[in-house]
Protein backbone atom coordinates (compact mmCIF):
# COMPACT_ATOMS: atom_id res chain seq x y z
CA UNK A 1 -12.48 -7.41 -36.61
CA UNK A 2 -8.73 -6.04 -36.37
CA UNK A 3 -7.45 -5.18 -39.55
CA UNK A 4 -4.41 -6.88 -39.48
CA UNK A 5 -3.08 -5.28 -42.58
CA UNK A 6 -2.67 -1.82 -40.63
CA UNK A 7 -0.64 -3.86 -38.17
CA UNK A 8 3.00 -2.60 -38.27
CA UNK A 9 5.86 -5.69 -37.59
CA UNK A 10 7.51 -5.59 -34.31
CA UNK A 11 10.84 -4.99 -35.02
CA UNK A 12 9.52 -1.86 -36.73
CA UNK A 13 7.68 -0.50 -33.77
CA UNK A 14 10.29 -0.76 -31.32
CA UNK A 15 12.69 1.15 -33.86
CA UNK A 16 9.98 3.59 -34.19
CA UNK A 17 10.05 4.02 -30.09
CA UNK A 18 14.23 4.26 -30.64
CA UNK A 19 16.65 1.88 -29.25
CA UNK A 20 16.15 -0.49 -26.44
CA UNK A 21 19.04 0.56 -23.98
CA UNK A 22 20.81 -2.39 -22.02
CA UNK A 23 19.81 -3.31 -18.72
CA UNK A 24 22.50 -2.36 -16.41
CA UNK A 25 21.75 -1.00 -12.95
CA UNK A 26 23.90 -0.39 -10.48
CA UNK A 27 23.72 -3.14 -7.37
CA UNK A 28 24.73 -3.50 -3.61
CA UNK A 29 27.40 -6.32 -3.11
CA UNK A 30 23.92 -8.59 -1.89
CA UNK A 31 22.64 -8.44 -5.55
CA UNK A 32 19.63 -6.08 -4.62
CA UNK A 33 19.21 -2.87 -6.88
CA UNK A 34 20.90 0.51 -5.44
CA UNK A 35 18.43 3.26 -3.59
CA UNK A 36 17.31 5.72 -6.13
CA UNK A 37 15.79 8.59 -6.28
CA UNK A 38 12.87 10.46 -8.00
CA UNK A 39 11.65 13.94 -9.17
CA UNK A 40 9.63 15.92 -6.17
CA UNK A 41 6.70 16.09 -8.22
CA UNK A 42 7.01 12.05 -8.11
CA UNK A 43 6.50 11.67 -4.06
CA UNK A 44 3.01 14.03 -4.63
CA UNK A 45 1.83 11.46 -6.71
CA UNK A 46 3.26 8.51 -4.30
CA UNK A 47 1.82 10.23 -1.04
CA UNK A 48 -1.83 11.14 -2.69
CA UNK A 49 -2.20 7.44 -4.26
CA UNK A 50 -1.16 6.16 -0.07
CA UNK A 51 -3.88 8.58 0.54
CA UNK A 52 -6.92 6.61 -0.93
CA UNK A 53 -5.92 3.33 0.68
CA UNK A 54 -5.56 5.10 3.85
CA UNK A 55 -8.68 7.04 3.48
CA UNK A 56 -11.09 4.40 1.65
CA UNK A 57 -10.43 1.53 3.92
CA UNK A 58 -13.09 0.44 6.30
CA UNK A 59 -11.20 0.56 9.01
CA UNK A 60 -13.62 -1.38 11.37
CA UNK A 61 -12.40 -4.39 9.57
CA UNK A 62 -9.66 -3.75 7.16
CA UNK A 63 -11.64 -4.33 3.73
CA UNK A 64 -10.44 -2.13 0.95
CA UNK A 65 -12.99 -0.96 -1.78
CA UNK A 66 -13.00 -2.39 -5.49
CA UNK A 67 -13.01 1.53 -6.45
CA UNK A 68 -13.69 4.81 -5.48
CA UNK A 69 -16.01 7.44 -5.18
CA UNK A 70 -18.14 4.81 -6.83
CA UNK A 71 -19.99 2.92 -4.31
CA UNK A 72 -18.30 -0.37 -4.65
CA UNK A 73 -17.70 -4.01 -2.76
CA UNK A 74 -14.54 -4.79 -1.67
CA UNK A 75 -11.81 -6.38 -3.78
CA UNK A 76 -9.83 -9.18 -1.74
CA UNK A 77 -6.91 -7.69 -3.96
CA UNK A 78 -7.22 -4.38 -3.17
CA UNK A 79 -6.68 -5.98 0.29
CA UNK A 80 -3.68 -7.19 -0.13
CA UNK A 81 -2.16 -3.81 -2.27
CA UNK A 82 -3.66 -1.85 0.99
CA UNK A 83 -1.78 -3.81 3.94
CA UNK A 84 1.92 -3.67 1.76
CA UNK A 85 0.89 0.35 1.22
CA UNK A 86 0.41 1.10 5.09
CA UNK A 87 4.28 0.38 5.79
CA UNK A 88 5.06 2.71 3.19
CA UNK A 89 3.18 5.36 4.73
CA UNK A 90 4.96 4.66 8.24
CA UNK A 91 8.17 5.22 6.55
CA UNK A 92 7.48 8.38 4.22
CA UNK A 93 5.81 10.12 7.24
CA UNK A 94 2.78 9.47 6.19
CA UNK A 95 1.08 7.47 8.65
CA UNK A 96 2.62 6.38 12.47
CA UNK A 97 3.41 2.54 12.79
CA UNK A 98 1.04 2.38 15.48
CA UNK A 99 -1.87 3.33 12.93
CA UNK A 100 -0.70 0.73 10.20
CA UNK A 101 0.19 -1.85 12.65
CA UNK A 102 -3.59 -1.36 14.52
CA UNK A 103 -5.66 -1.45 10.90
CA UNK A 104 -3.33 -4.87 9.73
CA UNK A 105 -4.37 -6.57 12.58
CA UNK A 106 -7.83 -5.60 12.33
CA UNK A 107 -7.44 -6.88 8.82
CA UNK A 108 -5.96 -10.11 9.63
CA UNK A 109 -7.93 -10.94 12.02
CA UNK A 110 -11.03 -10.54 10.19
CA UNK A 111 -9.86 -12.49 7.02
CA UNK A 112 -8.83 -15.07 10.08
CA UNK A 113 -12.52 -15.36 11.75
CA UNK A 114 -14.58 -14.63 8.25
CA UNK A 115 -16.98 -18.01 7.73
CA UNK A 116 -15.20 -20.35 5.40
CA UNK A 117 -17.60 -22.87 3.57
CA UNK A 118 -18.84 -24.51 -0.01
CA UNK A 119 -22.46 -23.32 0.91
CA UNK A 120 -22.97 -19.97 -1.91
CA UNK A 121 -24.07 -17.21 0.15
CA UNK A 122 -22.93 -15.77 3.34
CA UNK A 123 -18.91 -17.10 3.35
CA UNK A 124 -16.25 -15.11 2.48
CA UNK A 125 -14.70 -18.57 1.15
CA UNK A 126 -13.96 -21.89 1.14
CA UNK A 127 -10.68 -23.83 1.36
CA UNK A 128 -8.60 -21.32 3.06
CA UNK A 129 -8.78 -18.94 -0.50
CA UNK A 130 -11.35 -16.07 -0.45
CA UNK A 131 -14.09 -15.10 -2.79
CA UNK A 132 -12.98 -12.40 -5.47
CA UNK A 133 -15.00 -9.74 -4.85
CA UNK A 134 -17.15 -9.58 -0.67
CA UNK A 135 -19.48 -7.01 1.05
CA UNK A 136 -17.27 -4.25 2.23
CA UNK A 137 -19.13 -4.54 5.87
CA UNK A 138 -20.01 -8.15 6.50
CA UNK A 139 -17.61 -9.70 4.23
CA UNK A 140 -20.07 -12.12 2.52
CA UNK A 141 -19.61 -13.20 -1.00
CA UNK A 142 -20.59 -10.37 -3.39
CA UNK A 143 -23.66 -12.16 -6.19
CA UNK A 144 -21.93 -14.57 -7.25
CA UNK A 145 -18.59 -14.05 -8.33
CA UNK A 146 -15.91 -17.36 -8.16
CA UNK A 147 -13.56 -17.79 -5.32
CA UNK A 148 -10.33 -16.71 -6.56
CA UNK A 149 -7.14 -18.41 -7.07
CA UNK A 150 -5.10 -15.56 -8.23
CA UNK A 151 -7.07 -12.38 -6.36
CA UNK A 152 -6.39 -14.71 -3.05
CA UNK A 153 -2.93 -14.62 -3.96
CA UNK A 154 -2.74 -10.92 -4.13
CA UNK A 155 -4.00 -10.82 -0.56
CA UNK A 156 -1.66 -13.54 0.33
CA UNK A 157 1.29 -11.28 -0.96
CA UNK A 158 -0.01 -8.37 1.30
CA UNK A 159 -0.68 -10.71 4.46
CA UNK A 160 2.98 -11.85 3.78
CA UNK A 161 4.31 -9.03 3.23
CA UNK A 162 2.52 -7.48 6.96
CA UNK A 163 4.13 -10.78 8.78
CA UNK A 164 8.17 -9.90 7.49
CA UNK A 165 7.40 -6.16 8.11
CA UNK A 166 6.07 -6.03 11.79
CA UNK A 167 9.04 -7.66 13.28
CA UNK A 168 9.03 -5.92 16.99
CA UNK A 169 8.89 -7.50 20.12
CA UNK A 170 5.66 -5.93 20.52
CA UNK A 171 2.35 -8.13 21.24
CA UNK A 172 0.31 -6.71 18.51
CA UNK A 173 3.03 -7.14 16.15
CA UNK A 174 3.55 -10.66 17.18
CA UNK A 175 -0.50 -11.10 16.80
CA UNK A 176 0.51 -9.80 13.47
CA UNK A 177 2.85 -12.30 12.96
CA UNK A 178 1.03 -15.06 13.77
CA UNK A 179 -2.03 -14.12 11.76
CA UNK A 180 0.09 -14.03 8.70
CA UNK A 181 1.72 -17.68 8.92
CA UNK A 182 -1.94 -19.04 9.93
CA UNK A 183 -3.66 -17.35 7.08
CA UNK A 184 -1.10 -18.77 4.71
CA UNK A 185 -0.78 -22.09 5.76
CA UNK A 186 -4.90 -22.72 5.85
CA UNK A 187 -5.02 -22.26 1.87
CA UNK A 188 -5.10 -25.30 0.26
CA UNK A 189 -3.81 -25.21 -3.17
CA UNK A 190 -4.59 -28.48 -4.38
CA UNK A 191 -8.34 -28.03 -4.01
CA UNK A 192 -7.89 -25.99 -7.40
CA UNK A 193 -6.91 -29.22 -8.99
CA UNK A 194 -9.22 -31.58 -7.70
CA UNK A 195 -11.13 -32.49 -10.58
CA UNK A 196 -7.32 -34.10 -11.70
CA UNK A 197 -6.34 -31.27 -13.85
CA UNK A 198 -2.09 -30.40 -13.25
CA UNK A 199 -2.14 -26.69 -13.64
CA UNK A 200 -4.25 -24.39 -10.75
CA UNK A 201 -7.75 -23.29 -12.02
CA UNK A 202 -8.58 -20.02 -12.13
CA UNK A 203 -11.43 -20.52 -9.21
CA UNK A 204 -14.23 -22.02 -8.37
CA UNK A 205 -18.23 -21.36 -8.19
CA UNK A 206 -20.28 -23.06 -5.81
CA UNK A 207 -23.04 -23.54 -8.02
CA UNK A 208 -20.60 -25.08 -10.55
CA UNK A 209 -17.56 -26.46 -9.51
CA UNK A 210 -13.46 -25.39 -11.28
CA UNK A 211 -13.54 -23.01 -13.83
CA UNK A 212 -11.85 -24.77 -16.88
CA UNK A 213 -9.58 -22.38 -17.50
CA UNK A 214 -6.47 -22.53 -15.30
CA UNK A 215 -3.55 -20.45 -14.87
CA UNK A 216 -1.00 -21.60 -17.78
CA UNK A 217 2.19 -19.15 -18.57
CA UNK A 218 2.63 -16.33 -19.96
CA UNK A 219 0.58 -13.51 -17.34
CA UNK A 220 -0.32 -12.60 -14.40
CA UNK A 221 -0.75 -15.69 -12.45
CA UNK A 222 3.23 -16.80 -12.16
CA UNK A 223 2.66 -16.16 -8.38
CA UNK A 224 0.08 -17.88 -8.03
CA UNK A 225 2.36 -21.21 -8.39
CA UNK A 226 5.34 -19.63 -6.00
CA UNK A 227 3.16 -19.06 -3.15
CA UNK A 228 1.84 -22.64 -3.83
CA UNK A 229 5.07 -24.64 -4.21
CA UNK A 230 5.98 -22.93 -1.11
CA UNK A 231 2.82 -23.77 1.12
CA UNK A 232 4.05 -24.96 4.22
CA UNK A 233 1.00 -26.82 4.78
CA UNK A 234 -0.74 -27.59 1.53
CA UNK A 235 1.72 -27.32 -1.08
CA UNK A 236 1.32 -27.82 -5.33
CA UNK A 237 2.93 -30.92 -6.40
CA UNK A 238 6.64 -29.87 -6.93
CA UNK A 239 6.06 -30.67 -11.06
CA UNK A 240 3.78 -27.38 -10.86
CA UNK A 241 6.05 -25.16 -12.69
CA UNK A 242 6.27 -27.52 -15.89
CA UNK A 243 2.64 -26.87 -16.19
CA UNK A 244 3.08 -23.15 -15.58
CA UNK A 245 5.54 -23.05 -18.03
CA UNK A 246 4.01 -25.45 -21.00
CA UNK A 247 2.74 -23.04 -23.24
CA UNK A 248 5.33 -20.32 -23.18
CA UNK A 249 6.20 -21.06 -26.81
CA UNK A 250 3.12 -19.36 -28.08
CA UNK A 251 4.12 -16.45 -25.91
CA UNK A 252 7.59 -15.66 -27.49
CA UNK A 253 8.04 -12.08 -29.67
CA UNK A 254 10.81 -10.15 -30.64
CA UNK A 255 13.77 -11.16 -32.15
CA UNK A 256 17.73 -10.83 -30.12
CA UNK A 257 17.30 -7.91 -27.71
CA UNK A 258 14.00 -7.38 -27.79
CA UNK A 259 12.89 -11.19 -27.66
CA UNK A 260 10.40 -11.62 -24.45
CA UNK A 261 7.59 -13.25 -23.04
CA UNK A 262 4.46 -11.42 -24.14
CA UNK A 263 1.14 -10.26 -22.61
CA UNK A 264 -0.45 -8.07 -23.88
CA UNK A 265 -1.58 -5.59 -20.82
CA UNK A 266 1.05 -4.86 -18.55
CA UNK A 267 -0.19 -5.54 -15.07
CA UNK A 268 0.65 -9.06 -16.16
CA UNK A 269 4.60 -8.30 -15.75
CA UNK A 270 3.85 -6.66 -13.25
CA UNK A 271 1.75 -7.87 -10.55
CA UNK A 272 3.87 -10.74 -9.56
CA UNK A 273 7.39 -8.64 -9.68
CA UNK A 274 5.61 -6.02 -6.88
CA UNK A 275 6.50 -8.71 -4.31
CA UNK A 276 9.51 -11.13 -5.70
CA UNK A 277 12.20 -9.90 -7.24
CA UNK A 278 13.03 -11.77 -10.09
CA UNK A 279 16.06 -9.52 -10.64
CA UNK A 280 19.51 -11.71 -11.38
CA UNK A 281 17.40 -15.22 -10.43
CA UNK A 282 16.52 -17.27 -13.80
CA UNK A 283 14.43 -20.83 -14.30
CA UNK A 284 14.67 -23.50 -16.63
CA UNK A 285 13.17 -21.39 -19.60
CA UNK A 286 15.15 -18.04 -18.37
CA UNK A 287 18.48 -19.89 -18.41
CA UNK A 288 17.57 -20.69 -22.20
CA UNK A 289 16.47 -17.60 -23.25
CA UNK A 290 19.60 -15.53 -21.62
CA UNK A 291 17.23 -13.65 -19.81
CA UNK A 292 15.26 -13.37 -15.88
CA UNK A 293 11.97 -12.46 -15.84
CA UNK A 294 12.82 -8.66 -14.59
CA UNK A 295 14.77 -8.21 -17.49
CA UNK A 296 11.64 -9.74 -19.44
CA UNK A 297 9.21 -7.14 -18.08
CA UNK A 298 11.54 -4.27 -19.21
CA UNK A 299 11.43 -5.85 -22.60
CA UNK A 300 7.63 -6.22 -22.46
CA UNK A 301 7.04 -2.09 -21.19
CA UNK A 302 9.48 -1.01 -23.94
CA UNK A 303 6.99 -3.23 -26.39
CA UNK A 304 3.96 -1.47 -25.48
CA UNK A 305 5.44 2.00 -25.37
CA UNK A 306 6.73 1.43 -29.13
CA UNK A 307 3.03 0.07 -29.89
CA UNK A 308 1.74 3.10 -28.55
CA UNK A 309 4.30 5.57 -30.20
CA UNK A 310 3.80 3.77 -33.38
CA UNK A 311 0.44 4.29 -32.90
CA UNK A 312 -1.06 1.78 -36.14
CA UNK A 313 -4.56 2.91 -35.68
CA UNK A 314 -4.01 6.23 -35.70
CA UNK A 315 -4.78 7.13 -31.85
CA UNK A 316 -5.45 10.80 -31.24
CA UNK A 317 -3.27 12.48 -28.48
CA UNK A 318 -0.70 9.12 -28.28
CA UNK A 319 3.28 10.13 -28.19
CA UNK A 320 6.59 8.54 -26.57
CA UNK A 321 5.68 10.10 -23.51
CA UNK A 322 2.04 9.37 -23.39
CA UNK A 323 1.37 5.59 -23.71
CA UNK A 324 0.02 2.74 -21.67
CA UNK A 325 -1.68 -0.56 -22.05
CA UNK A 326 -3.79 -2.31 -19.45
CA UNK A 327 -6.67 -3.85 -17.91
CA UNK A 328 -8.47 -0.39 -16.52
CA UNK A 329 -11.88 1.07 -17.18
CA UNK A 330 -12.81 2.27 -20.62
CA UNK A 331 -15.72 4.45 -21.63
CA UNK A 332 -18.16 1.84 -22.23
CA UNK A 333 -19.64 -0.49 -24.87
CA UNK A 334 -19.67 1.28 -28.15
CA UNK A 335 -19.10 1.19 -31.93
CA UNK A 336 -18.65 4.32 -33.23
CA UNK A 337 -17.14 6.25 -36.35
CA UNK A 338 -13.22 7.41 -36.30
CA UNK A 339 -11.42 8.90 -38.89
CA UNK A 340 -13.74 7.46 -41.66
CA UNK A 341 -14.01 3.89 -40.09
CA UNK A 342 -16.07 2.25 -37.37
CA UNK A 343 -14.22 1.67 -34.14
CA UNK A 344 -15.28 -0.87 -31.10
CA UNK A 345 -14.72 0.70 -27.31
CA UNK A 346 -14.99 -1.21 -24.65
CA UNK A 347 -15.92 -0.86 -20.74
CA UNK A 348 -13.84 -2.31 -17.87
CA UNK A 349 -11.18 -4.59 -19.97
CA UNK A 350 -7.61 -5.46 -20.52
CA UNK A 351 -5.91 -3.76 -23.50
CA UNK A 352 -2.55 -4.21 -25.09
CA UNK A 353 -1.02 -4.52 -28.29
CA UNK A 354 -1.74 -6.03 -31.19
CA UNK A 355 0.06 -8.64 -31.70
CA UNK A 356 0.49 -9.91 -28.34
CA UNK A 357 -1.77 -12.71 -26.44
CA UNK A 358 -4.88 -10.90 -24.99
CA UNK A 359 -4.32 -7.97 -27.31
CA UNK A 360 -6.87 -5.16 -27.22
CA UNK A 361 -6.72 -1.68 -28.57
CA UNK A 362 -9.60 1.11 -28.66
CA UNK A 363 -7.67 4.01 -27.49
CA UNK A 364 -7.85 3.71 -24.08
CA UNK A 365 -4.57 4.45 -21.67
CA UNK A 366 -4.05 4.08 -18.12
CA UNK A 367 -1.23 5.38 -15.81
CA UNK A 368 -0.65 2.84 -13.74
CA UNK A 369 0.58 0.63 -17.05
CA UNK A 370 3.12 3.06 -17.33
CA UNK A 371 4.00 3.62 -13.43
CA UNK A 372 3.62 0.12 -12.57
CA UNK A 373 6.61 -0.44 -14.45
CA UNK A 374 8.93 2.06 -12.77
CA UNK A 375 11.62 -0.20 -11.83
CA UNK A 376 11.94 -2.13 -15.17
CA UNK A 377 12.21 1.20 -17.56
CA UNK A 378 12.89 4.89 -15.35
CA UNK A 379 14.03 6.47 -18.12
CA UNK A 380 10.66 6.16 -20.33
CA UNK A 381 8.42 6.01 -17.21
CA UNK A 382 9.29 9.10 -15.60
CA UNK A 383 8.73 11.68 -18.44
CA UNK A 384 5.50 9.57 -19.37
CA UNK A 385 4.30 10.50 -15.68
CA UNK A 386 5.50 13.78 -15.94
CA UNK A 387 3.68 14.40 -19.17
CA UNK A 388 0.65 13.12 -18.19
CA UNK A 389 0.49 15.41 -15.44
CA UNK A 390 1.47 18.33 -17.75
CA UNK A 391 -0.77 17.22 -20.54
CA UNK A 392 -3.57 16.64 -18.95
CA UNK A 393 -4.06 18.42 -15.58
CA UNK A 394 -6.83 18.03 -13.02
CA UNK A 395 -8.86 15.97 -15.35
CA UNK A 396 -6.42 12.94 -14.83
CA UNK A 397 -5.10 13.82 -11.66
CA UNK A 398 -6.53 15.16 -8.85
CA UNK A 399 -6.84 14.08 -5.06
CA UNK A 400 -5.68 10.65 -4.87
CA UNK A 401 -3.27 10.83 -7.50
CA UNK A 402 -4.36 9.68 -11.30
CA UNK A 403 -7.61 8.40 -12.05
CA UNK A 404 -8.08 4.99 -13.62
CA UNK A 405 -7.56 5.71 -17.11
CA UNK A 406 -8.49 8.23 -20.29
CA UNK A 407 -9.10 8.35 -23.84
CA UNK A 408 -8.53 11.61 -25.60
CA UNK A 409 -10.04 9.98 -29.10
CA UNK A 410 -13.13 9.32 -27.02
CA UNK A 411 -14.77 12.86 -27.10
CA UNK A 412 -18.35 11.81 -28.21
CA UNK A 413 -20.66 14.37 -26.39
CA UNK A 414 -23.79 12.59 -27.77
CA UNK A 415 -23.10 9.46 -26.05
CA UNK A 416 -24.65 7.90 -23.08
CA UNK A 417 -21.78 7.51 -20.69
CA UNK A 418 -21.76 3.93 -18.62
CA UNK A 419 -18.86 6.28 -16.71
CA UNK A 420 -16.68 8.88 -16.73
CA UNK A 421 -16.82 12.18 -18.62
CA UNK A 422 -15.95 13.78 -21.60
CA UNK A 423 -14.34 16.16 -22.37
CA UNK A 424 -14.88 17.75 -26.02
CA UNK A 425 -11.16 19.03 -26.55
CA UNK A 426 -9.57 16.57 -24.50
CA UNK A 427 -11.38 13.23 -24.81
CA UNK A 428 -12.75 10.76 -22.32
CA UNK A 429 -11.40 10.26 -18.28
CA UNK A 430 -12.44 7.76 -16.18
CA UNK A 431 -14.24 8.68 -12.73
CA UNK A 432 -13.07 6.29 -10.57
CA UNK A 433 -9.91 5.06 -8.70
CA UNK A 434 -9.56 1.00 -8.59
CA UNK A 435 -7.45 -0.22 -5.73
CA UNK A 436 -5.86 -3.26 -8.30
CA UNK A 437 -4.18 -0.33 -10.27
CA UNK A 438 -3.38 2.31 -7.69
CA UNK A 439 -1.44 -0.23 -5.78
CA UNK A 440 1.24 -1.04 -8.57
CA UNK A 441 1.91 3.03 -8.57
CA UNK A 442 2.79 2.92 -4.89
CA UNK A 443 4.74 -0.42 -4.49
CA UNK A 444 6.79 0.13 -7.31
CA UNK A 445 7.89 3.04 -6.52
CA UNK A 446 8.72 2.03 -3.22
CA UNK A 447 10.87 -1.04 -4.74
CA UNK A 448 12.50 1.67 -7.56
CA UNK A 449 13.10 3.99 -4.20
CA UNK A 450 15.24 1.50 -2.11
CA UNK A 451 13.98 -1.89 -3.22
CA UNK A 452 11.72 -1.85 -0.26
CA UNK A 453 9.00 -4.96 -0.99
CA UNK A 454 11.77 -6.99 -2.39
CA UNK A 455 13.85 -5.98 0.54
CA UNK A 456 11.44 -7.51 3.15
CA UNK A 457 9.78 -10.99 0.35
CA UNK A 458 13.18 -11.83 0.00
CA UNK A 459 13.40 -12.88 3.33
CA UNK A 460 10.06 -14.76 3.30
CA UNK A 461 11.03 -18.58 3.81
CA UNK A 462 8.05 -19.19 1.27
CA UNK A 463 8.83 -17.34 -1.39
CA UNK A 464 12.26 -18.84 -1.38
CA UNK A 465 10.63 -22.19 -0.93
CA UNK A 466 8.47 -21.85 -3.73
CA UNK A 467 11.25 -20.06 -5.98
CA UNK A 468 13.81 -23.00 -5.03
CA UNK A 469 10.98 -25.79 -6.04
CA UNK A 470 10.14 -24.32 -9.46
CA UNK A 471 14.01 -24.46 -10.14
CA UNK A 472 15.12 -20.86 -9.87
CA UNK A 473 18.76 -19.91 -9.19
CA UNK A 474 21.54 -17.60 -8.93
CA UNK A 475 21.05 -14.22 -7.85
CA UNK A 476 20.13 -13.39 -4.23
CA UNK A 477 18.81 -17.04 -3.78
CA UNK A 478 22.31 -17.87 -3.69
């Protein structure tokens, strides 16, 4: 159990994390953020975390591992982080547009052709969606994990995302094209709601129908319902937001500037602002707060940087330049003695502060929380990557950029690993790379750069569908 009495208030971890500076960056007269730029030691990271897409990828049909150097299926959402990270190799240097535009179309074609069906084995999925995690050679459903709404939509983003950025008159590119609209308009969104339910389940099992849980506001899954109101073929009901939207009241923290939406790990503000900028553009609920959701997600990384500065359970090796709150892999299943009390770690799970829906806390940081958020918060971002790179050398960082995640409280010698190492001055680091949290390193700092996702989405005739539909306005929506 959390001991709730060690808790510190809100308002006094954010002033313990100093002031939360106004929003106010520069723009272009079309509303879209200004080009900036970064520290050199800021592209090695970018061009080593390119690196492990480019390099892991099975390149005789596109699929993109779960992680790596662990022998691992493919994660359809790795997928769809790999084909939006190719065009940012072809215009760092990294990779020719010949070489991205020749592996996307493998890709898309073989998410095209894969065997669709409700049987349980031997589909890569049913209703135009895809099954979370598939075999990385034949694609076939991996055990028997659910066919996902919101790990489809991840790949959706990347498919969408290939079709807007291979605009040449060039037959492959066209093929591209083409792939992209068809893949897109198959999904049928309303299959997620067929047992009469209003919001979009979270998936579906073939042995046992809907998961009951569905995708209700505040986290992750606020694409999810853009990419279905804007279906050309197979839309949500145009009431889809409202359900989205029903239970942000429980979500609400802060008080006047540092009021926001909460979730407790951060890939949840971030995942859906990789591909639509939110920037400027405000629904129902953003109008009444006074706020957009970018501005919300700035809001929400300074939160979890004063949780970690604050530090309430007394964290070793924590500061305001080494913080971070996610899902990411943790050192495994334990309950173990700290500081004259028993602590609970935890494996693979999401972690955030206390306090917040979903909270989780057992040491355990991860970069990308921090460099995910780029865009939203520079000025705390940067020195936190910076300092992890200082702080913690080649044990965090090494060929393809960071590793998943570390805990320097974690230095247990004695204990039976389930991954990663320790080490007995500097704690615990993970072993592996996972495609779902490399990918937010790379895009966003390729939007922070020169906007460059946003740049292309924005002209997506979906995206503006489905933003139009769920009653967003202002901004570059116009």
């Amino acid at each position: 159990m959390i001991d709730r009495r060690a808790l510190l208030t809100r308002s006094s971890l954010l002033a313990a994390a100093g002031a939360l500076p106004a929003c106010a960056p520069m723009a272009r007269p079309d509303g879209a953020p200004a080009g900036n730029s970064l520290p050199a030691f800021y592209e090695d990271i970018e061009e080593r975390t390119f690196r492990w897409f480019w390099d892991n990828v099975n390149r005789k049909n596109g699929l993109v591992p779960d992680r790596w150097p662990t022998p691992s299926f493919c994660s359809i959402a790795s997928v769809g982080f790999g084909l939006t990270a190719y065009p940012i190799g072809v215009e760092r240097g990294w990779c020719t547009r010949a070489e991205a535009r020749d592996l996307t179309l493998t890709t898309l074609r073989f998410f095209w052709n894969a065997p669709q069906g409700p049987e349980p084995t031997g589909k890569t999925g049913h209703k135009g969606f895809f099954y979370h995690f598939i075999d990385m050679e034949t694609g076939a459903r991996f055990r028997d994990v659910e066919l996902s709404s919101v790990d489809t939509t991840l790949l959706l983003m990347g498919v969408l995302f290939a079709g807007r950025y291979y605009d040449r008159d060039d037959p492959a590119e066209a093929e591209i094209r083409k792939l992209a609209l068809a893949i897109y308009a198959r999904a049928d969104w309303n299959f997620f709601r067929s047992d009469g339910r209003k919001p979009v389940s979270m998936g579906w099992h073939p042995e046992r129908g809907l998961i009951p849980a569905s995708w209700v506001g505040y986290n992750e899954g606020m694409f999810v319902y853009v990419l279905g109101l804007g279906a050309p073929e197979h839309p949500l009901p145009a009431d889809s937001w409202e359900a989205w939207t029903a239970n942000y009241a429980r979500c609400w923290r802060g008080e006047g500037a540092t009021r926001h939406l909460a979730f407790a790990p951060l890939f949840g503000h971030q995942y859906s602002q990789i591909w639509i900028d939110y920037h400027g553009i405000q629904d129902a609920p953003m109008r009444e707060a006074g706020l957009d959701y970018f501005e919300n997600s700035r809001r929400s990384t300074y939160a979890n940087r004063a949780f970690c500065t604050a530090n309430p359970r007394r964290w070793d090796g924590w500061s305001k330049d080494i913080w971070g709150l996610t899902a990411c892999d943790g050192p495994g299943n334990y309950k173990l003695p700290f500081k004259g009390e028993t602590r609970e770690f935890f494996g693979y799970s999401a972690r955030g502060p206390l306090g917040q829906p979903d909270e989780r806390d057992d040491g355990t940081l991860s970069p990308t929380a921090a460099l995910g958020s780029l865009p939203f918060a520079p000025e705390i971002v940067i020195p936190c990557a910076e300092a992890l790179r200082r702080e913690h050398g080649d044990r965090l960082f090494g060929k393809y950029g960071f590793v998943d995640s570390f805990n320097p409280s974690f230095r247990y010698a004695d204990v039976r690993l389930e991954t990663g190492t320790v080490d007995p001055a500097h704690g615990w680091y993970a072993r592996d790379h996972l495609g779902i949290d490399q990918g937010p390193i790379l895009l966003q700092a390729a939007n922070y750069r020169n906007d460059f996702v946003w740049r292309h989405m924005r002209e997506e005739p979906a995206i503006r569908r489905g933003l139009t539909l769920a009653g967003f306005r202002g901004g570059w929506l116009g």
